[in-house]
C-alpha atoms as a PDB file:
ATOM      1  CA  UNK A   1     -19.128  -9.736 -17.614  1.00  0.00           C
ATOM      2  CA  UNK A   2     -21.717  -8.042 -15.168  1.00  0.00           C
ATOM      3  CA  UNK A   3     -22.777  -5.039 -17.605  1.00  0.00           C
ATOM      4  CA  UNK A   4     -21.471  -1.801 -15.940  1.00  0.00           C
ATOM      5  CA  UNK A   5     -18.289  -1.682 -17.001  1.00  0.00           C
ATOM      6  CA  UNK A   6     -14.991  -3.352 -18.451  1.00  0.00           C
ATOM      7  CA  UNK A   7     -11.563  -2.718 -19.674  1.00  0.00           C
ATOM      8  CA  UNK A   8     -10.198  -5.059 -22.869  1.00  0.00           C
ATOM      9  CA  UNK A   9      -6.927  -5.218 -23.711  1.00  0.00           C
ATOM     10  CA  UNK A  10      -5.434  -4.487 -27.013  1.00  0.00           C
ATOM     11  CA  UNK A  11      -4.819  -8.404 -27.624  1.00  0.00           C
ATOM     12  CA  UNK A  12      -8.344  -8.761 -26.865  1.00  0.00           C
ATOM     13  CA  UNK A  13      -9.768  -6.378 -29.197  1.00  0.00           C
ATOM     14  CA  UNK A  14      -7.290  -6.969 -31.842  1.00  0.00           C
ATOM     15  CA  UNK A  15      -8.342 -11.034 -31.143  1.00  0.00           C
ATOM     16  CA  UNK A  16     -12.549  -9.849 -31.715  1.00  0.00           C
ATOM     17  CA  UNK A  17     -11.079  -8.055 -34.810  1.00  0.00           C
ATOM     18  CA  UNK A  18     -10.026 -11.291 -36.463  1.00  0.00           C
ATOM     19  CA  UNK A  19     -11.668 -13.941 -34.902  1.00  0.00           C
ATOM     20  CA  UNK A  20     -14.807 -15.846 -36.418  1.00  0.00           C
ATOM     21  CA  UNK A  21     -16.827 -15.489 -32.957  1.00  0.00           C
ATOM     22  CA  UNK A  22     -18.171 -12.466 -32.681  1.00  0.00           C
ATOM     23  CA  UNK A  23     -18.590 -12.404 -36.209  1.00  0.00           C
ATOM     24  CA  UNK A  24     -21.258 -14.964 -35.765  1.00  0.00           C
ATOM     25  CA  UNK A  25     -22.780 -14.485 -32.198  1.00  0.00           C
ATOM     26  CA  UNK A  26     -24.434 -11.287 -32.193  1.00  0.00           C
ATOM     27  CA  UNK A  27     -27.559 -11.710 -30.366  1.00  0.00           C
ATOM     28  CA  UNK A  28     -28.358 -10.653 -26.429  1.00  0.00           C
ATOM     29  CA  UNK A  29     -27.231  -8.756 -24.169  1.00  0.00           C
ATOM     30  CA  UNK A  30     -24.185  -7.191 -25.045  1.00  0.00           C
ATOM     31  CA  UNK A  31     -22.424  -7.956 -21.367  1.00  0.00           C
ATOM     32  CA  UNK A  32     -23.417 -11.229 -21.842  1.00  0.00           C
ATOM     33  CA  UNK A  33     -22.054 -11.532 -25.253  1.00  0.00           C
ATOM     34  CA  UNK A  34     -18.982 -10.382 -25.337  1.00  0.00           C
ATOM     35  CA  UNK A  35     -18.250 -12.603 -22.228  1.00  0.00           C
ATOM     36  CA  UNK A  36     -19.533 -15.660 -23.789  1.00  0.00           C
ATOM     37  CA  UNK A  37     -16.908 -15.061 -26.683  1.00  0.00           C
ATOM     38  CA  UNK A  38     -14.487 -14.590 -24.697  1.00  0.00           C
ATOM     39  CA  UNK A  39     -15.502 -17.797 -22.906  1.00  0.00           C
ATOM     40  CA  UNK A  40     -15.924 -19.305 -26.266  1.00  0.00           C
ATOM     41  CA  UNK A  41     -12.420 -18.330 -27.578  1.00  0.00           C
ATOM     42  CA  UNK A  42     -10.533 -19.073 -24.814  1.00  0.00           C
ATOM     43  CA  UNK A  43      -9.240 -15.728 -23.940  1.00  0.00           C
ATOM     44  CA  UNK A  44      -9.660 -13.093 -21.117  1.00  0.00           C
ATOM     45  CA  UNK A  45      -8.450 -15.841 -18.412  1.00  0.00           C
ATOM     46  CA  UNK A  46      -7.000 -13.528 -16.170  1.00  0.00           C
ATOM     47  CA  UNK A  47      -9.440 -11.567 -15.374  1.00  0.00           C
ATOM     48  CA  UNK A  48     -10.141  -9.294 -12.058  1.00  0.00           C
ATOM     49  CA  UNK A  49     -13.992  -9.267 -11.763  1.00  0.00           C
ATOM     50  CA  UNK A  50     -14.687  -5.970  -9.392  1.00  0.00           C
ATOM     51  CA  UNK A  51     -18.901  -7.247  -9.320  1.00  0.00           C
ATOM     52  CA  UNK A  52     -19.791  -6.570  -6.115  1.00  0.00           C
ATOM     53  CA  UNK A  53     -18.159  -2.912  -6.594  1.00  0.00           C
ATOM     54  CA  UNK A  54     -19.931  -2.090  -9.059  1.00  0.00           C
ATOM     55  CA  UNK A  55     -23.897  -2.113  -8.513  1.00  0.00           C
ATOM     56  CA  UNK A  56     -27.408  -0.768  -8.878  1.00  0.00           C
ATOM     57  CA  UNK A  57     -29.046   2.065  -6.359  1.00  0.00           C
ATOM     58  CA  UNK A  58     -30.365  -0.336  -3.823  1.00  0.00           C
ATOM     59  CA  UNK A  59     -34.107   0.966  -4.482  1.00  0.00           C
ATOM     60  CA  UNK A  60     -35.907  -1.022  -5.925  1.00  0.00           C
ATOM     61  CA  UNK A  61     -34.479  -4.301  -4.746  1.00  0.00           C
ATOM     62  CA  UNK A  62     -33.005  -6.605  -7.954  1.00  0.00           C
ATOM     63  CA  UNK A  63     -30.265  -8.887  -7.745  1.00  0.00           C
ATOM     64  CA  UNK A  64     -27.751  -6.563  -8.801  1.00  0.00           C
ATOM     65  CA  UNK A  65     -28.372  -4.305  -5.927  1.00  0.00           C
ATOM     66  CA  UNK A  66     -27.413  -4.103  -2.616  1.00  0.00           C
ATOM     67  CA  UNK A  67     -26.884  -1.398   0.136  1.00  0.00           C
ATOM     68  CA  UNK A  68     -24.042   1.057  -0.538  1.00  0.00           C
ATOM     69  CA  UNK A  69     -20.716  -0.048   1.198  1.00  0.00           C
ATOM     70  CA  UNK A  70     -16.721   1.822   1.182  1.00  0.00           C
ATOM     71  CA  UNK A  71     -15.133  -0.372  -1.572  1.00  0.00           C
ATOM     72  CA  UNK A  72     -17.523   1.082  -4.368  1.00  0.00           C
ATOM     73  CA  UNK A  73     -16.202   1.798  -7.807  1.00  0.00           C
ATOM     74  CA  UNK A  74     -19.476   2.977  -9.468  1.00  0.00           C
ATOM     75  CA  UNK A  75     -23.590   3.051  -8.229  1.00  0.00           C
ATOM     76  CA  UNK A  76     -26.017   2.820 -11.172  1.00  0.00           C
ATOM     77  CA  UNK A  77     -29.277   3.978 -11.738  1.00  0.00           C
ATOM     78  CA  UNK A  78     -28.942   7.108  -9.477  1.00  0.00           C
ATOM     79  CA  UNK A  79     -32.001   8.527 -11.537  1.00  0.00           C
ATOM     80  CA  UNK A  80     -33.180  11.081  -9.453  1.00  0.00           C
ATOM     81  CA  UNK A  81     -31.775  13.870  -7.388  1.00  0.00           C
ATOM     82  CA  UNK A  82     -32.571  12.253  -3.926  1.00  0.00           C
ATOM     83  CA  UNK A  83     -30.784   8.825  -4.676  1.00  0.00           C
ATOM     84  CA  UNK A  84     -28.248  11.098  -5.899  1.00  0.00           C
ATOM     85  CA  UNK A  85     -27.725  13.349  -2.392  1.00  0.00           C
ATOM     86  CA  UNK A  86     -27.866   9.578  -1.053  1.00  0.00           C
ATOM     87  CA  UNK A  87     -25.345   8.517  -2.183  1.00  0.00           C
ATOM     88  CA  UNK A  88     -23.059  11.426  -2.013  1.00  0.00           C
ATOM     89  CA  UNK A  89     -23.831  12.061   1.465  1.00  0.00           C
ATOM     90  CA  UNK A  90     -22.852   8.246   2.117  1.00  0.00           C
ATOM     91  CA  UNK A  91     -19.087   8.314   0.680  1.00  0.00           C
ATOM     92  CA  UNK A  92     -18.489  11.964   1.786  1.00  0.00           C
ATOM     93  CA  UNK A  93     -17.987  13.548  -1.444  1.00  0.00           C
ATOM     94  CA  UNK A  94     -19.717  16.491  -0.551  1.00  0.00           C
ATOM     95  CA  UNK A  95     -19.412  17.184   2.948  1.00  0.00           C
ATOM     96  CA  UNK A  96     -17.323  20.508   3.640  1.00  0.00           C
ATOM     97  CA  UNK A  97     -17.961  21.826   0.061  1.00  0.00           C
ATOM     98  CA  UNK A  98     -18.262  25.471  -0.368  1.00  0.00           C
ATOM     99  CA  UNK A  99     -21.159  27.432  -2.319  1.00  0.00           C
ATOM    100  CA  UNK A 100     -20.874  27.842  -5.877  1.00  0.00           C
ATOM    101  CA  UNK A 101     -22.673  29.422  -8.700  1.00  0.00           C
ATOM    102  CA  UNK A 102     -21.955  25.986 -10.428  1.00  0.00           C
ATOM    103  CA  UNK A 103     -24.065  23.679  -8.826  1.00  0.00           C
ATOM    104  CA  UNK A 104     -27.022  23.325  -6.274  1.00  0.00           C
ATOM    105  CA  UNK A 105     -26.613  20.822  -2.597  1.00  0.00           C
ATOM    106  CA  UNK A 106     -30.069  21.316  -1.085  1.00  0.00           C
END
């Protein structure tokens, strides 16, 4: 499943509801898991797997990072306020924003 983030649909969770599977694998990582059932059950085959759009900050180097690029749906681990300007700065969200009382853009 690749951890960040997933959407199920109702015939999936309904499926998890009934289903002996994940009744009896409940160990590891939770991404890992839950795609292994589905795996396991046969389900989930059409599937859209957005990986390499969802990633870690690329510092420190791990092999779910890589350098930011346009086609981004989410950056983890943006655990300081420097990765954070980073990263803002890179897909424009801040650029031409006015002062506010609400929040601080060094």
């Amino acid at each position: 499943m690749s951890g960040m983030g997933y959407l199920v649909s109702w015939d999936i969770v309904e499926w998890i509801k009934q289903s002996d599977i994940p009744k009896t694998h409940l160990e590891g990582p939770e991404d890992k898991v839950f795609g292994e059932w589905l795996r396991d059950g046969h389900r989930a085959r059409h599937r859209y797997n957005a990986k390499w759009s969802m990633y870690n900050y690329p510092e420190p180097p791990t092999r779910c990072t890589h350098e930011l690029w346009p086609d981004t749906i989410a950056v983890h681990l943006l655990k300081n306020q420097e990765k954070w300007i980073h990263t803002l700065n890179y897909f424009n969200v801040t650029r031409g924003l006015k002062p506010s009382k609400l929040y601080h853009i060094p």
